[in-house]
Protein backbone atom coordinates (compact mmCIF):
# COMPACT_ATOMS: atom_id res chain seq x y z
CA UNK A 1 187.95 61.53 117.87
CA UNK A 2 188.34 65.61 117.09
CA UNK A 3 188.61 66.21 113.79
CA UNK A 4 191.34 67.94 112.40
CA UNK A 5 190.58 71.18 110.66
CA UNK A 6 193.53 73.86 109.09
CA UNK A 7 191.90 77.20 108.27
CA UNK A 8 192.81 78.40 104.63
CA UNK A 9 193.63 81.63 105.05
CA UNK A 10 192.75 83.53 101.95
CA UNK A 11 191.09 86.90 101.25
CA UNK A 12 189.01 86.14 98.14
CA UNK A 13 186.81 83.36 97.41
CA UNK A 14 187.21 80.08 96.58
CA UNK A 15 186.81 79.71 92.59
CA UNK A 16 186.32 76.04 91.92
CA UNK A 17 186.52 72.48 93.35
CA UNK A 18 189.82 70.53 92.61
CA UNK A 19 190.54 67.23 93.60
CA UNK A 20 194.20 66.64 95.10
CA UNK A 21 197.39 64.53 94.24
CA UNK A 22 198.63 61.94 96.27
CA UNK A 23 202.46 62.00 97.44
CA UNK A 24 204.77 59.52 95.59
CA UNK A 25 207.47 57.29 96.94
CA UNK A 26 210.33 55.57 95.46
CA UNK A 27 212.60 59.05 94.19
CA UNK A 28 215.91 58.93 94.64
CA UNK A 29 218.18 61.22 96.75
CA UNK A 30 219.72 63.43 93.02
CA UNK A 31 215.77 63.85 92.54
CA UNK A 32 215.74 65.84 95.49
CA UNK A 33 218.89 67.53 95.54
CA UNK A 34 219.29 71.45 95.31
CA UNK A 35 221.57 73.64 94.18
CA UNK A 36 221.25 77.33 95.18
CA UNK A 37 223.04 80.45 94.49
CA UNK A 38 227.21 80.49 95.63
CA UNK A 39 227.95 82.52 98.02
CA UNK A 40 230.08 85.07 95.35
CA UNK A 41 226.66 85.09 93.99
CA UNK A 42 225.78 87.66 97.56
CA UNK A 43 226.87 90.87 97.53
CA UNK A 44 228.88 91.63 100.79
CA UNK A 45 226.90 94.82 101.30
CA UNK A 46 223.29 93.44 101.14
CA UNK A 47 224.46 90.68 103.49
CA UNK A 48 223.90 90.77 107.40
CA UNK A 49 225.24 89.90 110.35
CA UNK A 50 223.39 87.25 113.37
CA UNK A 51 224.82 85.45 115.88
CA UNK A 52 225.96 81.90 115.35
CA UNK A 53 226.90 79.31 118.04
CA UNK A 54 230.59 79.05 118.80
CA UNK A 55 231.00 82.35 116.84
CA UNK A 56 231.01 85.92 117.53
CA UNK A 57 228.94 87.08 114.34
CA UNK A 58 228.21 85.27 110.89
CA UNK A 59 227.86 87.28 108.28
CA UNK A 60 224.58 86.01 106.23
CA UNK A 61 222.75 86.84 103.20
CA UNK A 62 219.15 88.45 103.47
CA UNK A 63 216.35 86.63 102.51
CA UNK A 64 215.70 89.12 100.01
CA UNK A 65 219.01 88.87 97.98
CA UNK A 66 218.73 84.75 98.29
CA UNK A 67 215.68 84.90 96.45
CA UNK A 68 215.70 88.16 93.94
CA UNK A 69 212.32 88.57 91.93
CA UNK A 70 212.11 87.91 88.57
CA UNK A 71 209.45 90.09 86.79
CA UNK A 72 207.51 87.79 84.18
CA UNK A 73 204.30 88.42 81.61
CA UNK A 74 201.90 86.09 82.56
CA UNK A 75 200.61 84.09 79.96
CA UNK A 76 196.92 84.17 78.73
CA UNK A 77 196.97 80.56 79.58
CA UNK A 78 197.94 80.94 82.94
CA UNK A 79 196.03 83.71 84.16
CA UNK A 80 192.84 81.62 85.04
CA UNK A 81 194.62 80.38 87.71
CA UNK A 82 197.47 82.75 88.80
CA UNK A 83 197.36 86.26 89.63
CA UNK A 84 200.16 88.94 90.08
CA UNK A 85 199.78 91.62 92.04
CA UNK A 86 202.37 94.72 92.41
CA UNK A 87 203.90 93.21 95.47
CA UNK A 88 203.83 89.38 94.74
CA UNK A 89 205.38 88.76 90.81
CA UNK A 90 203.02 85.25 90.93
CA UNK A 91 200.34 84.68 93.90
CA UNK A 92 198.33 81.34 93.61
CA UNK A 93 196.59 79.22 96.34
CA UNK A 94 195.21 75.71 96.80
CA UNK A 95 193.51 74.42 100.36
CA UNK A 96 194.09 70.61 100.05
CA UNK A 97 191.33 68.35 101.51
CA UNK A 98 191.97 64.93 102.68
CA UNK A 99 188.18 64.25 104.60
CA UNK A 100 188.20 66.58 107.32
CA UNK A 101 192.14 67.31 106.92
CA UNK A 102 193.06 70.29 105.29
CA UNK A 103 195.38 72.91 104.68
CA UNK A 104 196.47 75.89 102.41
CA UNK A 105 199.24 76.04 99.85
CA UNK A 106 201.01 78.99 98.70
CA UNK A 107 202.72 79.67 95.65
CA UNK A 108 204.67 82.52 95.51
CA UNK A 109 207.35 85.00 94.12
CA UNK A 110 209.17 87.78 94.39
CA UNK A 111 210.82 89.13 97.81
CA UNK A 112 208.02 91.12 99.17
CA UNK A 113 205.84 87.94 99.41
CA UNK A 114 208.07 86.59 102.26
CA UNK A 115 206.09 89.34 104.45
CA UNK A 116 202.96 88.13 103.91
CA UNK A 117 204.92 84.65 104.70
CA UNK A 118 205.82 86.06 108.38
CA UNK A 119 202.20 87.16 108.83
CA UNK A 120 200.61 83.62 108.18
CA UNK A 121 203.31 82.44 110.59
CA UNK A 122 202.39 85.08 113.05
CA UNK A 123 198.99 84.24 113.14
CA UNK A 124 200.61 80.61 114.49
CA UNK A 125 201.90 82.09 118.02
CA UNK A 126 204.87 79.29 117.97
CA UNK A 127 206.75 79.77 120.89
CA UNK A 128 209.88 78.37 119.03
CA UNK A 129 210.57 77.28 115.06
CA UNK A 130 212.30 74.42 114.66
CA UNK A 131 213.97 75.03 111.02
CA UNK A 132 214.52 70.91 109.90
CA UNK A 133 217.06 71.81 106.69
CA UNK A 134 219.36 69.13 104.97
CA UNK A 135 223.22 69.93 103.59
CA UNK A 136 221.19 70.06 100.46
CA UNK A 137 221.04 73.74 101.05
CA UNK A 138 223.37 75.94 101.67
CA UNK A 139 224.22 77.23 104.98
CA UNK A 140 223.87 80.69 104.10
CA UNK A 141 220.21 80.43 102.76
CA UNK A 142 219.49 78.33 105.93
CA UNK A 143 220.97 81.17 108.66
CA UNK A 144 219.05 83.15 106.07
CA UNK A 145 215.49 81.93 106.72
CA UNK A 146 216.74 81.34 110.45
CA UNK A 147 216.97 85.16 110.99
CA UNK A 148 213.94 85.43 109.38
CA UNK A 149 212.33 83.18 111.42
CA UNK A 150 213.88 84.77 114.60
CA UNK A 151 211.96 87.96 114.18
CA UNK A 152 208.95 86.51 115.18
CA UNK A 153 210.52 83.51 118.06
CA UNK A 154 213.28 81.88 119.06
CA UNK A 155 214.76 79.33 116.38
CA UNK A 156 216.21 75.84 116.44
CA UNK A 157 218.44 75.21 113.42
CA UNK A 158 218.10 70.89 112.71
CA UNK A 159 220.21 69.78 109.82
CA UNK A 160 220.01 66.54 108.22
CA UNK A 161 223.10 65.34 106.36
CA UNK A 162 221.99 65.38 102.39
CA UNK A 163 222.31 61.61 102.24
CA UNK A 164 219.21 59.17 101.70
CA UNK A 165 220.89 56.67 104.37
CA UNK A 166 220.50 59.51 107.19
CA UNK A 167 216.47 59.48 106.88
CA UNK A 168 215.77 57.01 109.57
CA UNK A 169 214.51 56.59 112.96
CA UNK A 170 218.42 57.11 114.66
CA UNK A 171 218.11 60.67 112.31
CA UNK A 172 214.89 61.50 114.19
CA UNK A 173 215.97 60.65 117.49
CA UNK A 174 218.77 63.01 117.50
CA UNK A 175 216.49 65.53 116.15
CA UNK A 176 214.25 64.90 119.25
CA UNK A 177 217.01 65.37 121.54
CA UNK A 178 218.08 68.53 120.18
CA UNK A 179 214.73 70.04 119.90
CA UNK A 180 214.18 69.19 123.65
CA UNK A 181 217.26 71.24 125.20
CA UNK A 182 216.67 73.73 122.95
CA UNK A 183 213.30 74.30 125.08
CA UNK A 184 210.86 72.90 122.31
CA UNK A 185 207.23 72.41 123.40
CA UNK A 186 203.81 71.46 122.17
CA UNK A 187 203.40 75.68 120.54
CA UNK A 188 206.84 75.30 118.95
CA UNK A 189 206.32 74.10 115.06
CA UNK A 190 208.75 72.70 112.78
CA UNK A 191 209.36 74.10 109.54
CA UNK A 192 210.64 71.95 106.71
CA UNK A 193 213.35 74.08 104.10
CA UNK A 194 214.51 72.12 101.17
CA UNK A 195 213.35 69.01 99.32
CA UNK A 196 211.78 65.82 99.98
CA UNK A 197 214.50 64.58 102.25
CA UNK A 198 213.85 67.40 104.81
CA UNK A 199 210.17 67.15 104.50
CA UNK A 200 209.96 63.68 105.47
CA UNK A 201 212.31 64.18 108.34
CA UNK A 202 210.79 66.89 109.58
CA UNK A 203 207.11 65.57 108.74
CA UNK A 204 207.84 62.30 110.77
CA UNK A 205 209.73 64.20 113.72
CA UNK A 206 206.60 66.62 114.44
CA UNK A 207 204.23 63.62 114.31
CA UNK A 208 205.83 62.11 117.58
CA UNK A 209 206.98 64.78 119.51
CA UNK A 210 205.02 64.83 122.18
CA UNK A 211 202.18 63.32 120.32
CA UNK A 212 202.14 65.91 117.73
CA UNK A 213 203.71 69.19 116.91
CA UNK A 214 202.70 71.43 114.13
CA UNK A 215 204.35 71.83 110.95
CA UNK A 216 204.71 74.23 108.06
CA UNK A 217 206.57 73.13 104.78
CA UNK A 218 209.12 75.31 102.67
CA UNK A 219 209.90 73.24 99.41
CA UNK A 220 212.73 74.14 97.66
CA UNK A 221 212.43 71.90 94.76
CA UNK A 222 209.91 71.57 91.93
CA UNK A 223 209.61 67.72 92.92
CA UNK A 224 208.84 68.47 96.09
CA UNK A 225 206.48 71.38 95.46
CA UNK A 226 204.59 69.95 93.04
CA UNK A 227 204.39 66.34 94.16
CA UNK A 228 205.83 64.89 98.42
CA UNK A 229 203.98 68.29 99.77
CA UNK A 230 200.78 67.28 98.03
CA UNK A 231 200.22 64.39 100.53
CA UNK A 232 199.77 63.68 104.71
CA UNK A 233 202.21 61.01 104.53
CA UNK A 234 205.61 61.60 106.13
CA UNK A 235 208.12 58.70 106.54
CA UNK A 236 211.51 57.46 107.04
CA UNK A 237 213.28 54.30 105.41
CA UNK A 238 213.35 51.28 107.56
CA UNK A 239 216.66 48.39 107.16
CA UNK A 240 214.51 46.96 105.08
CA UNK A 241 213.16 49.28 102.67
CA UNK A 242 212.63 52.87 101.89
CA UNK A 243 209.59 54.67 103.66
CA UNK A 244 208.36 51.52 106.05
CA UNK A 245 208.09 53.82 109.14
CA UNK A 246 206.21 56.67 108.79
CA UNK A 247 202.53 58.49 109.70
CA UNK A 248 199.46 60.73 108.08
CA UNK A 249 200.34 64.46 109.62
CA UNK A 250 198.87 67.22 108.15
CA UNK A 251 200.97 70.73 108.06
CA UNK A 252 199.96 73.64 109.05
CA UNK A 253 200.57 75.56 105.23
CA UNK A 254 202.80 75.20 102.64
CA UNK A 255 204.92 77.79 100.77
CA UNK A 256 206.37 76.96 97.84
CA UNK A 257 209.00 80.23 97.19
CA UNK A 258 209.52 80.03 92.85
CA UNK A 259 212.63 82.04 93.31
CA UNK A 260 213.98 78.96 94.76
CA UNK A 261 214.17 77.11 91.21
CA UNK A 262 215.69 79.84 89.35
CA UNK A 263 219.16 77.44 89.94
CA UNK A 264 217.14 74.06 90.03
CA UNK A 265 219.41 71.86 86.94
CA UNK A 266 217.74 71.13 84.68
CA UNK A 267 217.65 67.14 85.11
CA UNK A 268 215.55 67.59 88.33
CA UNK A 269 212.92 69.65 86.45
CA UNK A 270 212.87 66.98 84.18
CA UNK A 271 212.89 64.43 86.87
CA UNK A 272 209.53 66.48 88.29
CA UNK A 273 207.33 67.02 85.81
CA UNK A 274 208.01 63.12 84.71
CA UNK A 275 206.37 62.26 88.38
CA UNK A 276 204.12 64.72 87.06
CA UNK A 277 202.99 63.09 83.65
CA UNK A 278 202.80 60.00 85.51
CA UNK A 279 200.58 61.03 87.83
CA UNK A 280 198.38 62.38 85.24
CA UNK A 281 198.55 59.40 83.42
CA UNK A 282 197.37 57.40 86.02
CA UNK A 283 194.60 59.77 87.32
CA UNK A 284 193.55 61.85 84.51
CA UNK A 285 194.94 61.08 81.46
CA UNK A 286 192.70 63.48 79.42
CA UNK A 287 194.74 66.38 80.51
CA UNK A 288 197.78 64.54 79.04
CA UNK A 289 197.66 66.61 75.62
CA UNK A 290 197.76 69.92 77.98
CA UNK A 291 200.37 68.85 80.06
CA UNK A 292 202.30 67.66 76.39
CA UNK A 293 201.95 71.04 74.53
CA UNK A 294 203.94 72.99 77.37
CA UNK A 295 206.78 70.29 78.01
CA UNK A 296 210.35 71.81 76.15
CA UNK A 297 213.33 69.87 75.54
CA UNK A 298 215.51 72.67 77.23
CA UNK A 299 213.70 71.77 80.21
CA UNK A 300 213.78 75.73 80.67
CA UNK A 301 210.45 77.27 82.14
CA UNK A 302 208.93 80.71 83.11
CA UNK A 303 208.08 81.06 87.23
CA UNK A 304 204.07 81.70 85.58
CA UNK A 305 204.86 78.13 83.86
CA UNK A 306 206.35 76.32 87.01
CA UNK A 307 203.28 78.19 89.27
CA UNK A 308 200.74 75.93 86.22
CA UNK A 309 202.49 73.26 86.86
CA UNK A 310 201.90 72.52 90.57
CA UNK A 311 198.57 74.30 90.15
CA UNK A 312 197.99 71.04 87.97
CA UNK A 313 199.30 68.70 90.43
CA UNK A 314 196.54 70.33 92.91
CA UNK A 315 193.47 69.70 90.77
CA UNK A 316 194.15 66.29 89.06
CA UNK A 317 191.88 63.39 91.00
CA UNK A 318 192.83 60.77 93.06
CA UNK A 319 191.89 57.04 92.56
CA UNK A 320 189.53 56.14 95.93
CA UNK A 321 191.52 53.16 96.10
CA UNK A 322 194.53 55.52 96.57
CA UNK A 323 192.70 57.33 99.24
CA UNK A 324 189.76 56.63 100.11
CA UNK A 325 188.99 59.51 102.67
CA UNK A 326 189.62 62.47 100.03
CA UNK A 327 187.20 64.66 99.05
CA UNK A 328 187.18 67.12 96.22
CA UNK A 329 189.74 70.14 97.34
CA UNK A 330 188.91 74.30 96.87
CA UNK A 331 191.01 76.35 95.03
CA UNK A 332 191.43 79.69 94.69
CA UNK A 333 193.57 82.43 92.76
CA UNK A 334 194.59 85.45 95.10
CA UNK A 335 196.65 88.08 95.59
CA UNK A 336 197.89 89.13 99.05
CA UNK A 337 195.49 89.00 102.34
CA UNK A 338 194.26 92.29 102.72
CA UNK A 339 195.68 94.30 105.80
């Protein structure tokens, strides 16, 4: 059998070798729910106007004004790992290695990052996005990313109700049908915007269409960033149980957009980073004092703190009897690609 390799598309070295985190199961739909801006949070004049079916025009937000930079100092702590250039506030990267399966993530802030965003998703060629998004997230930052999307192919909007009970196999077969009449093929990929409940959905969905489809995840929530992207398994519940049907499908990159969790409450941080300590505890429990030290009551973090965070999840180790095909994973702290 070919073996499956994703490029890591970086422009500066590789810095060390990390070992990566395994995905977790068992969270419950409020772990992965998202609140974003309101809409009276957009500014009618920074907004646009796209198509929308049944409608004339739609006026919706850019995907600058959904996701405003916030200028930070980066701690002395932090800066091992995560650089900030002029036109990304935080830029840090991680190629995750499961045997010969890998691919890059991408943490980053700050508007200007989304273009180097549509360049790694140039450098794809789809012939069609399929954007997989649950009610989770508002229809305005979905249209959002959609026109985004559109600059660079056709795109397919796919929305999964924000309920646990819709991720099943009746969920993915209307997916399927949609994504075939819209004109779908083996270059389209699927993009996955929000939190674990779209990734799985949309993880499972390009794994059988037509034997495989590509697949690029946008997280939306620190859970998901830092923990369900971190893994090749993708999976809907079953009558019987939760996650029972599923498959190993690598995607083609992750980006994980920090702006996104300026309006995360502050229970689901809390909710992540205790997947988080638990995974530490259970891999590498000598980094539990450093993990300690930076945990706050307020549950109220700095993007630079969040961007350590899910660098941690990428270098803690995995038990062999977790996976026994992973090998040790690069890492790598960058700015932007050069031109």
């Amino acid at each position: 059998m070919e073996k499956i390799r994703r490029p890591f598309r970086t422009s500066r070295g590789r810095a060390r070798d990390v070992n990566q985190l395994p995905g977790r199961s068992g969270r419950t739909r409020e772990q992965d729910q998202h609140i974003d801006p309101s809409r009276a949070a957009v500014p009618v004049a920074l907004t646009a106007t796209v198509p929308a079916p049944g409608q004339q025009t739609v006026p919706v937000p850019s995907l600058e004004t959904l996701l405003p930079p916030v200028p930070e100092t980066l701690p002395p702590s932090v800066t091992a790992n995560v650089t900030a250039p002029e036109s990304s506030a935080i830029a840090l990267d991680r190629e995750v290695r499961f045997g010969d399966v890998r691919y890059p993530i991408y943490v980053r802030s700050g508007p200007a990052s989304w273009q180097e965003f549509a360049g790694l998703l140039t450098e794809l060629h789809a012939d069609r996005f399929l954007l997989v998004t649950d009610g989770g997230v508002p229809a305005e930052a979905a249209r959002a990313v959609a026109r985004g999307l559109g600059e660079l192919a056709p795109v397919t909007l796919l929305r999964v109700p924000a309920d646990e009970r819709a991720k099943n196999l009746s969920t993915i077969d209307d997916l399927a049908k949609e994504a075939f009449t819209s004109g779908a093929t083996r270059m389209s990929v699927f993009v996955a915007l929000g939190g674990g409940l779209a990734g799985n959905v949309a993880g499972l969905l390009a794994h059988l269409f037509l034997r495989g489809a590509r697949l690029v995840h946008i997280p939306t929530t620190l859970l998901a960033m830092s923990d369900s992207v971190l893994s090749l398994k993708q999976a809907v519940n079953s009558p019987v149980g939760k996650n029972h049907l599923g498959a190993f499908h690598a995607p083609e990159l992750v980006w994980s957009q920090l702006d996104c969790l300026a309006t995360l409450p502050p229970a689901q941080i809390r909710a992540a980073l205790c997947e988080v300590i638990k995974n530490i505890i259970t891999i590498c429990p000598e980094r539990f004092d450093e993990m300690a030290a930076r945990l706050r009551a307020d549950a109220v973090y700095s993007q630079a703190e969040f961007a350590w965070f899910i660098g941690l999840c990428g270098s803690t180790g995995t038990p062999s009897a977790t996976r026994p095909s992973l090998s040790p994973a690069a890492s790598s702290a960058t700015g932007l690609p050069s031109a």
